[in-house]
C-alpha atoms as a PDB file:
ATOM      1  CA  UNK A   1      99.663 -23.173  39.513  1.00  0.00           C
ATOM      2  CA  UNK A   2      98.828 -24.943  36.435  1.00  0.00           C
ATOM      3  CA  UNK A   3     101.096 -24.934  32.839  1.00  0.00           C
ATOM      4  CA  UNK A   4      98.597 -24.251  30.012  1.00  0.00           C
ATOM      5  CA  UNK A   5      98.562 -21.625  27.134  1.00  0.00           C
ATOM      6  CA  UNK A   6      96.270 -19.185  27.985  1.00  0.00           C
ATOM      7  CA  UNK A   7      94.503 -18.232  24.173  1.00  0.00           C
ATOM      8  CA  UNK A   8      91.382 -18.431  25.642  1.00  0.00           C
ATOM      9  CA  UNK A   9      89.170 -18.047  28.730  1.00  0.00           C
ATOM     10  CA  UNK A  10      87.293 -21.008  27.663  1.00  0.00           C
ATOM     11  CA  UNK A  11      90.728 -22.981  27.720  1.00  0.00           C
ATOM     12  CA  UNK A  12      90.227 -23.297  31.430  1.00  0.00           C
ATOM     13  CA  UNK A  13      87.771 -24.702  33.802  1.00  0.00           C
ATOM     14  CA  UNK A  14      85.680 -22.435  36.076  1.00  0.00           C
ATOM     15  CA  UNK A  15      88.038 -23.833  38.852  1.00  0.00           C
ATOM     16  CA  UNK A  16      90.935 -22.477  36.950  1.00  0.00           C
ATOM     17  CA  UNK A  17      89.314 -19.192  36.497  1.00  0.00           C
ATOM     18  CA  UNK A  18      88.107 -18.992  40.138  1.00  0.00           C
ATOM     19  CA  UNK A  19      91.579 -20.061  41.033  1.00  0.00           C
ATOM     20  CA  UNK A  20      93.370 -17.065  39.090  1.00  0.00           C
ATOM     21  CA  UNK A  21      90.938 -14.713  40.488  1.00  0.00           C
ATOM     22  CA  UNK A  22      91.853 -15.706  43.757  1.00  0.00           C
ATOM     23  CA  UNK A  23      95.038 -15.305  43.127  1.00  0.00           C
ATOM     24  CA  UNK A  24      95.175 -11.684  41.483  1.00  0.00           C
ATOM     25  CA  UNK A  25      93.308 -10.304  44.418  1.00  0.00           C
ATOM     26  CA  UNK A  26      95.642 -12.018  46.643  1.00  0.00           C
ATOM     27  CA  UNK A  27      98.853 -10.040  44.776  1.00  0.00           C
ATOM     28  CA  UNK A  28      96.771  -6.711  44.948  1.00  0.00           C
ATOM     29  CA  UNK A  29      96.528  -7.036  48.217  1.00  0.00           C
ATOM     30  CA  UNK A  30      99.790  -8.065  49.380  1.00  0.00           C
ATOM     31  CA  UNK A  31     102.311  -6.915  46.567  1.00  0.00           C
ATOM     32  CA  UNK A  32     105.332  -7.181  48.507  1.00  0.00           C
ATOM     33  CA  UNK A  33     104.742 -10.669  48.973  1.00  0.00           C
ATOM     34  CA  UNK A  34     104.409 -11.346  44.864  1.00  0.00           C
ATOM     35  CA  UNK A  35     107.752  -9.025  44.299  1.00  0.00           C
ATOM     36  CA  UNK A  36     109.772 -11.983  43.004  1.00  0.00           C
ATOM     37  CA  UNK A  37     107.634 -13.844  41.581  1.00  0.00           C
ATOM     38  CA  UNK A  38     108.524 -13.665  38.403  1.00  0.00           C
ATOM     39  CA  UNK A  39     112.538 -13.075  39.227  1.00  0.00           C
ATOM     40  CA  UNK A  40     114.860 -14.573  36.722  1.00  0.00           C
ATOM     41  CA  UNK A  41     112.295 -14.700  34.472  1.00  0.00           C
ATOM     42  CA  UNK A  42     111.715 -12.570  30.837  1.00  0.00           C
ATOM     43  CA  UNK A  43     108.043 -12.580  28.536  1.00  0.00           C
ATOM     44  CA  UNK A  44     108.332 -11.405  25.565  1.00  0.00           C
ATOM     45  CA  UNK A  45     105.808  -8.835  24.537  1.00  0.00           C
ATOM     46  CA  UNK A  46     104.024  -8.721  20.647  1.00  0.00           C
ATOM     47  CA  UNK A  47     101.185  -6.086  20.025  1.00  0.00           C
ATOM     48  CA  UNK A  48      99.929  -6.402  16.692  1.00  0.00           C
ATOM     49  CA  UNK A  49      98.898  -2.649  16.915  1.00  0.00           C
ATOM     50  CA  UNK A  50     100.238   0.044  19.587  1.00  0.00           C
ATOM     51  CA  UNK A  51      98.485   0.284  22.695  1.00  0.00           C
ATOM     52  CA  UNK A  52      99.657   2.694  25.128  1.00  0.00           C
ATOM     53  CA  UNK A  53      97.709   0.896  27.995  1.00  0.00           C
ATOM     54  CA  UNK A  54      97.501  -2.442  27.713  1.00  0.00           C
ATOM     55  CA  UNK A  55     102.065  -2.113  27.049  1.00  0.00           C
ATOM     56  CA  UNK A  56     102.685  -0.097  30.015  1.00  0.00           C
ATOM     57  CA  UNK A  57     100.046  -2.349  32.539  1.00  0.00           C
ATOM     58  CA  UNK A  58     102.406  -4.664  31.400  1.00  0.00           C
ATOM     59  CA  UNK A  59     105.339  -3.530  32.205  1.00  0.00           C
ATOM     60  CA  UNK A  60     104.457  -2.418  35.031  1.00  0.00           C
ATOM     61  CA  UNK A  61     103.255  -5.624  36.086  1.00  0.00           C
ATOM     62  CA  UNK A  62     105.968  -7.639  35.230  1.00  0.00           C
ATOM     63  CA  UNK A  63     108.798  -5.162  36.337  1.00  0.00           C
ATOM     64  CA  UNK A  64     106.859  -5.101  39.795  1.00  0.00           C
ATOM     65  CA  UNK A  65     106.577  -9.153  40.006  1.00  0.00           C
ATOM     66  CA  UNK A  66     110.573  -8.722  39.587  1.00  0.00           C
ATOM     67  CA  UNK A  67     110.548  -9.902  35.856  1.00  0.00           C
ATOM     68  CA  UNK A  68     111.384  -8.380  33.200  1.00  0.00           C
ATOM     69  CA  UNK A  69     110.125  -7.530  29.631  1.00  0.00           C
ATOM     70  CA  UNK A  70     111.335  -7.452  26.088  1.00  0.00           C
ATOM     71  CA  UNK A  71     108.871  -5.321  23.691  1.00  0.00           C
ATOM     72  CA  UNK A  72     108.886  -6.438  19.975  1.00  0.00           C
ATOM     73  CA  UNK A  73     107.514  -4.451  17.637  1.00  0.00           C
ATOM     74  CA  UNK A  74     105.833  -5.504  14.468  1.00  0.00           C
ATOM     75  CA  UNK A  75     108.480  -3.866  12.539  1.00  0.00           C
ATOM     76  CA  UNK A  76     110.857  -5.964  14.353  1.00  0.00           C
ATOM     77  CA  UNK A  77     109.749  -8.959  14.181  1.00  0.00           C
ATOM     78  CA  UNK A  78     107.252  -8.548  10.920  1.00  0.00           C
ATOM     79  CA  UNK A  79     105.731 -11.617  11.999  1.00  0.00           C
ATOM     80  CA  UNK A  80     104.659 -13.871   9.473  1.00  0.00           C
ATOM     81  CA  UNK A  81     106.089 -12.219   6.885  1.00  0.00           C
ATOM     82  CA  UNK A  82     110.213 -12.445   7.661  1.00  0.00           C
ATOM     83  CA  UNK A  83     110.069 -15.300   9.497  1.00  0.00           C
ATOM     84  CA  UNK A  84     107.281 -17.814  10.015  1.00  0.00           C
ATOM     85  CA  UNK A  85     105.219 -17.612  13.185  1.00  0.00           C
ATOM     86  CA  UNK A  86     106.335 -21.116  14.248  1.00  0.00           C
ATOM     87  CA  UNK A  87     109.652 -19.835  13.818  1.00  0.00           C
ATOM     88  CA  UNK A  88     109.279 -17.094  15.720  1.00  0.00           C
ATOM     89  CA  UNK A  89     107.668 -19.052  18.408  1.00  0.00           C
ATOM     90  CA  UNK A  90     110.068 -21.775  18.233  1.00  0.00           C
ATOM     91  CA  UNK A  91     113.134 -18.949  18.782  1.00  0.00           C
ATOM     92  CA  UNK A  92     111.281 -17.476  21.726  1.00  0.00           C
ATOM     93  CA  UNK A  93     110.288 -20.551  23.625  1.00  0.00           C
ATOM     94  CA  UNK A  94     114.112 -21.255  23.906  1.00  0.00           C
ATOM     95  CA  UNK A  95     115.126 -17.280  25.223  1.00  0.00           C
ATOM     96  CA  UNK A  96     111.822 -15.928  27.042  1.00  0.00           C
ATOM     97  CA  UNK A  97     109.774 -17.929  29.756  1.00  0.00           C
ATOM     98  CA  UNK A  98     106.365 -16.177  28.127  1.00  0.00           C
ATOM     99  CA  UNK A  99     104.965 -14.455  25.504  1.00  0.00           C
ATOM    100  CA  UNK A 100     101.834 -12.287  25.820  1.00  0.00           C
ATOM    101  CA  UNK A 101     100.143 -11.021  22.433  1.00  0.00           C
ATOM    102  CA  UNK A 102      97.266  -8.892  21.961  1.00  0.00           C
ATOM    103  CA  UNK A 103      97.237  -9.881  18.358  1.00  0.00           C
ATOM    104  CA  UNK A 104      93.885  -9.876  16.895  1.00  0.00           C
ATOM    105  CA  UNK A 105      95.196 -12.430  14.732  1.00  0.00           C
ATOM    106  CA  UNK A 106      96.920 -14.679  17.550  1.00  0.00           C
ATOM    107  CA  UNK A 107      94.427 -17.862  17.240  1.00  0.00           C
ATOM    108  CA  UNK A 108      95.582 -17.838  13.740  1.00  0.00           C
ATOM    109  CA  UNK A 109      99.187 -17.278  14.379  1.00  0.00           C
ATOM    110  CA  UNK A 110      99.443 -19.508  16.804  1.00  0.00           C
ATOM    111  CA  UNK A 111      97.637 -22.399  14.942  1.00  0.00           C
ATOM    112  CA  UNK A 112      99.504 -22.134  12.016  1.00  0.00           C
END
């Protein structure tokens, strides 16, 4: 695969995108075969509002790619407010191999 931040869909090239594609129909397909993919590894996960869904798919997903996932609430966290969101950042890149946000707000936290 490729190391980038995905913010954006236009942060990768229709290769990429093709490429991912690819790739998720290849895990729906043959799940077994994706069942450690993510082993040893832990994303953090930030919702700037609850969302039953979108949480759950994803810890789902993770928990079925053999990962595992750490929800932090807003109260926990009260990012940008506590603690700076490059501090935050900074803390997680050294404990959790990815975070996933659905912050509306996550082009500005992240550029701050």
């Amino acid at each position: 695969m490729f190391a980038s931040d995905f913010l954006s869909i236009r942060d990768f090239t229709p290769g990429q995108i093709h490429h991912l594609l690819d790739l998720a129909c290849n895990i729906k397909e043959m799940p077994a075969a994706y069942s450690r993919a993510l082993r040893g590894k832990t994303l953090a996960l930030i919702f700037e509002k609850p969302s039953l869904r979108t949480r759950v798919s994803f810890d789902v997903g993770i928990q079925q790619l053999g990962g595992f996932s750490i929800y932090l609430s807003p109260a926990e966290i009260n990012l940008g407010k506590r603690e700076s969101v490059y501090d935050v950042a900074k803390n997680l890149e050294r404990m959790v191999q990815g975070i996933m946000t659905t912050a509306i707000r996550a082009r500005r936290w992240l550029t701050t």
